[in-house]
PDB file of N, CA and C in Angstrom:
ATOM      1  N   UNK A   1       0.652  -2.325 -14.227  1.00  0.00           N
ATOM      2  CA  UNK A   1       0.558  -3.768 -14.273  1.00  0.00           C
ATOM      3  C   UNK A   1       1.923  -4.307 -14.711  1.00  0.00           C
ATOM      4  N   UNK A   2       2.121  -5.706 -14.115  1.00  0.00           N
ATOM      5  CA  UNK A   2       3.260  -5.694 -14.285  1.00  0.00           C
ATOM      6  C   UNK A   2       3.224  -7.815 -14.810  1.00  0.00           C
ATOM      7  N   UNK A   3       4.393  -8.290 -14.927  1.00  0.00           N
ATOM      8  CA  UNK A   3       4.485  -9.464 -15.241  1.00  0.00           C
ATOM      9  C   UNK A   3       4.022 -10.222 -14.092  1.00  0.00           C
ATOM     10  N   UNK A   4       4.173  -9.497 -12.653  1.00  0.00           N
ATOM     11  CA  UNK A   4       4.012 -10.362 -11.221  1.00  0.00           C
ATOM     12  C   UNK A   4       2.473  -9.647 -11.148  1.00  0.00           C
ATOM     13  N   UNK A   5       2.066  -9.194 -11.338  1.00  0.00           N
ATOM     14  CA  UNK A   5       0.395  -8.859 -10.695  1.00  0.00           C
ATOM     15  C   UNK A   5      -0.799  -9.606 -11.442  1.00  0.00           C
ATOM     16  N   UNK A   6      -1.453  -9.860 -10.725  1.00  0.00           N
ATOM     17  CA  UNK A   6      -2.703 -11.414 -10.587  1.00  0.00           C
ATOM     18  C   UNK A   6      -3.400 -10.211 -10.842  1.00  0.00           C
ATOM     19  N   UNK A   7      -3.426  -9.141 -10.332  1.00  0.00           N
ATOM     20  CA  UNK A   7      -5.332  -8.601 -10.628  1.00  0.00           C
ATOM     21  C   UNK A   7      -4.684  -6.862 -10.056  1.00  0.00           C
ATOM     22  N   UNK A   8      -5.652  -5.766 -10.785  1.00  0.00           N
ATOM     23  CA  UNK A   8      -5.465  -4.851 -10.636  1.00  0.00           C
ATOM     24  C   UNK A   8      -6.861  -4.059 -10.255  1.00  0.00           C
ATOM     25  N   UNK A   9      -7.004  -3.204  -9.272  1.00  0.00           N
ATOM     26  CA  UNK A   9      -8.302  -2.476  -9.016  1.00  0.00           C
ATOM     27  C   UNK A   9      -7.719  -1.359  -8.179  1.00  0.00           C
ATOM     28  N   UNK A  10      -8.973  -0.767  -8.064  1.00  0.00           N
ATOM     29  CA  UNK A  10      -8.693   0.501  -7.347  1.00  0.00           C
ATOM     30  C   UNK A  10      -9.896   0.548  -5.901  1.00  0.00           C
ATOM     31  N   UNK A  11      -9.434   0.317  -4.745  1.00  0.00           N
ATOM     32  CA  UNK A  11     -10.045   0.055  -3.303  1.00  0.00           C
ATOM     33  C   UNK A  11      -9.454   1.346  -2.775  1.00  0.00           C
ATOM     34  N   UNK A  12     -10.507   1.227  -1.303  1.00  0.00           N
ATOM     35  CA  UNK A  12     -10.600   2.693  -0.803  1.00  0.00           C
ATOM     36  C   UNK A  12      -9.581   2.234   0.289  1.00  0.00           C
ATOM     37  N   UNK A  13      -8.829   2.723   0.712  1.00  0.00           N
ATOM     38  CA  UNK A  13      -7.587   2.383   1.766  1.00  0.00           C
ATOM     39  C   UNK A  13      -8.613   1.829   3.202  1.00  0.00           C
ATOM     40  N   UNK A  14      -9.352   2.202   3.423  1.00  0.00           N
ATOM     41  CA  UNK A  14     -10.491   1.638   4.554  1.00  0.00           C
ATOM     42  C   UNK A  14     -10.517  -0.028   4.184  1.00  0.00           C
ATOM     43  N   UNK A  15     -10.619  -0.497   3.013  1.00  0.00           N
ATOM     44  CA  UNK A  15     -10.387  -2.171   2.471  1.00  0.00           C
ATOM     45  C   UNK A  15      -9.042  -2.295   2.847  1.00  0.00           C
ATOM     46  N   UNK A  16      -8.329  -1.366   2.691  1.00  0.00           N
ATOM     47  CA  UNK A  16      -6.498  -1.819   3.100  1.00  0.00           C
ATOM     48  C   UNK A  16      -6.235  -3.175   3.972  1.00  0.00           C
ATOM     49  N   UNK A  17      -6.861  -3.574   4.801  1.00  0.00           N
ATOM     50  CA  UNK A  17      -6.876  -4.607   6.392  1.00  0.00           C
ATOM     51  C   UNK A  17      -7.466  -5.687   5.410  1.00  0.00           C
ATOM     52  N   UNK A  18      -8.389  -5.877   4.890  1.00  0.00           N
ATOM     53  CA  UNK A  18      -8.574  -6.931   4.552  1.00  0.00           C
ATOM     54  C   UNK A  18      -8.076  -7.431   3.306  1.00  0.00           C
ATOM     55  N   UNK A  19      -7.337  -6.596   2.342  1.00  0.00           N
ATOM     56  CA  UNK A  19      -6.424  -7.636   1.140  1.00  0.00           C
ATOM     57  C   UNK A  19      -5.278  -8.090   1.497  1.00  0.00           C
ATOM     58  N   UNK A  20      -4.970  -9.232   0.833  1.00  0.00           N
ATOM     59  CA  UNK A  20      -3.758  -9.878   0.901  1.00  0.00           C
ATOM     60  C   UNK A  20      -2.672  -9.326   0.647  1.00  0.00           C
ATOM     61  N   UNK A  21      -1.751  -8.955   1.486  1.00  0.00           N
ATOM     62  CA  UNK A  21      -0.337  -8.023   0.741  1.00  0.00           C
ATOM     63  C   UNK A  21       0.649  -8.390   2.096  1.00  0.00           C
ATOM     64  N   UNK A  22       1.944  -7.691   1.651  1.00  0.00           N
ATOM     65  CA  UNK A  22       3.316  -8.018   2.741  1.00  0.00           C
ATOM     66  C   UNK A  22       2.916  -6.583   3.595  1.00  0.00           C
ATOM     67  N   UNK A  23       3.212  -7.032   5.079  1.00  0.00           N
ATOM     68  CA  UNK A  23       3.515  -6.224   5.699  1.00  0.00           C
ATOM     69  C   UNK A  23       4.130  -4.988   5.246  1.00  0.00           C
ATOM     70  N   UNK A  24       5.099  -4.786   4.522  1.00  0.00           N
ATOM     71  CA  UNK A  24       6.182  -3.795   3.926  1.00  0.00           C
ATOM     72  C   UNK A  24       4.626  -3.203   2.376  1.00  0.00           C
ATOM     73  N   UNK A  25       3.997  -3.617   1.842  1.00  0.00           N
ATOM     74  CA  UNK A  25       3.173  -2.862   1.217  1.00  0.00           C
ATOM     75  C   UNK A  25       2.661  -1.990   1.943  1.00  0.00           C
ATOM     76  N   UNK A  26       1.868  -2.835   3.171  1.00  0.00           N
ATOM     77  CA  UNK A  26       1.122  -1.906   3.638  1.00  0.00           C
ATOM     78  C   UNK A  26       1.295  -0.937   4.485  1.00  0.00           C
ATOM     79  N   UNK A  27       2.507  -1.326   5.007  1.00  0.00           N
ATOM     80  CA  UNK A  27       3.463   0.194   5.499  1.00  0.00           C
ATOM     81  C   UNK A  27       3.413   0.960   4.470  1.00  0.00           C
ATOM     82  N   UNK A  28       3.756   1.229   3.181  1.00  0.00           N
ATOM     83  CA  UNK A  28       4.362   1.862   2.472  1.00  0.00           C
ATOM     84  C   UNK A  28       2.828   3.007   1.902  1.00  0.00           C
ATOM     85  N   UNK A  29       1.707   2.016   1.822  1.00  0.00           N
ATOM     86  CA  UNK A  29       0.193   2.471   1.219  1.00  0.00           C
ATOM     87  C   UNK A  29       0.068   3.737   2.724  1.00  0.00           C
ATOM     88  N   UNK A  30       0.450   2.847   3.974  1.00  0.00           N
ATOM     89  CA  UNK A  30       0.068   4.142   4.397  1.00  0.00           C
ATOM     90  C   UNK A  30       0.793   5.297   4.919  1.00  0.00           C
ATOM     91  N   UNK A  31       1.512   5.217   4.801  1.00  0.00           N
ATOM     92  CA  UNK A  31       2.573   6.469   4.485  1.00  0.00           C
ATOM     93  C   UNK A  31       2.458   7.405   4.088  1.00  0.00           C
ATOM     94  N   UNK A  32       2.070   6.709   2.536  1.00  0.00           N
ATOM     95  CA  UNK A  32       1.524   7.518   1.431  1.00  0.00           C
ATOM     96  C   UNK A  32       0.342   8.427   1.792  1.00  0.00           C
ATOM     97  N   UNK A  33      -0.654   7.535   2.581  1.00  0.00           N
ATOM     98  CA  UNK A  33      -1.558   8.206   3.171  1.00  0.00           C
ATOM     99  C   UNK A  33      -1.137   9.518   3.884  1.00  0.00           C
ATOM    100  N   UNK A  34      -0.390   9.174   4.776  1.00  0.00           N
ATOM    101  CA  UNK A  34       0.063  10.430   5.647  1.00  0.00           C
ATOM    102  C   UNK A  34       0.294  11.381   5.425  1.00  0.00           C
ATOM    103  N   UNK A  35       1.026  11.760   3.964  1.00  0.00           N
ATOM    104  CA  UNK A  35       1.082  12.606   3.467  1.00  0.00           C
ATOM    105  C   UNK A  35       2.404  13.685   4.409  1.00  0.00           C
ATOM    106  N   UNK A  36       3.106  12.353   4.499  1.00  0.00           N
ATOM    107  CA  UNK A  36       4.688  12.797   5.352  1.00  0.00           C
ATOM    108  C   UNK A  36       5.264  13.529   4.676  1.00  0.00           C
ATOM    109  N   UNK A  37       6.098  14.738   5.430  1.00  0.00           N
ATOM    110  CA  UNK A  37       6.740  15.728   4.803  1.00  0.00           C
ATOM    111  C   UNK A  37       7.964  14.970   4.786  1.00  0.00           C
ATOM    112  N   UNK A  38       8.955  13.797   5.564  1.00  0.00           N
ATOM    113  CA  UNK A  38      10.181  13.505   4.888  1.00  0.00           C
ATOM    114  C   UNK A  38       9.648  12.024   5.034  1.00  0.00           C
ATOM    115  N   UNK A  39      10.838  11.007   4.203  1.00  0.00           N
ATOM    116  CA  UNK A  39      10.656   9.865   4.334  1.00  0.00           C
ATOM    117  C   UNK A  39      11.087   8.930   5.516  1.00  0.00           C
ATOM    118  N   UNK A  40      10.111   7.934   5.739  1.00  0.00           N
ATOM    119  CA  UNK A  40      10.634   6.976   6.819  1.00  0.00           C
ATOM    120  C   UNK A  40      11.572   5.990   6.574  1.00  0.00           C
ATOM    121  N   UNK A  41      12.462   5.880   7.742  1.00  0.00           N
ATOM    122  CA  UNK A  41      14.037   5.896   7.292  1.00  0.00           C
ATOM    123  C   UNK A  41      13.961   4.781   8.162  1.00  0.00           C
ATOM    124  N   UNK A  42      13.019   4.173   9.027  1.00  0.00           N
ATOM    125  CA  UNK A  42      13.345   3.425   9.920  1.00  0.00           C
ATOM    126  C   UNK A  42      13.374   2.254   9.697  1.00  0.00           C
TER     127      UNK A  42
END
């Protein structure tokens, strides 16, 4: 938690599509998902 965060929880990435976030979060959430062996550079 930080000085900028309104609310903190823990959702199943399947909710991912419907919260409010930047494009660039939700790239990043699923990435994470992927479980990529190097990072995306693009």
């Amino acid at each position: 938690m930080s000085d900028e965060s309104t609310e903190l929880r823990y959702v199943s990435p399947s909710d991912f599509e419907a919260l409010p976030m930047h494009h660039t979060q939700r790239l990043r959430l699923t990435h994470y998902l992927e479980h990529r062996d190097r990072p995306y550079l693009g």
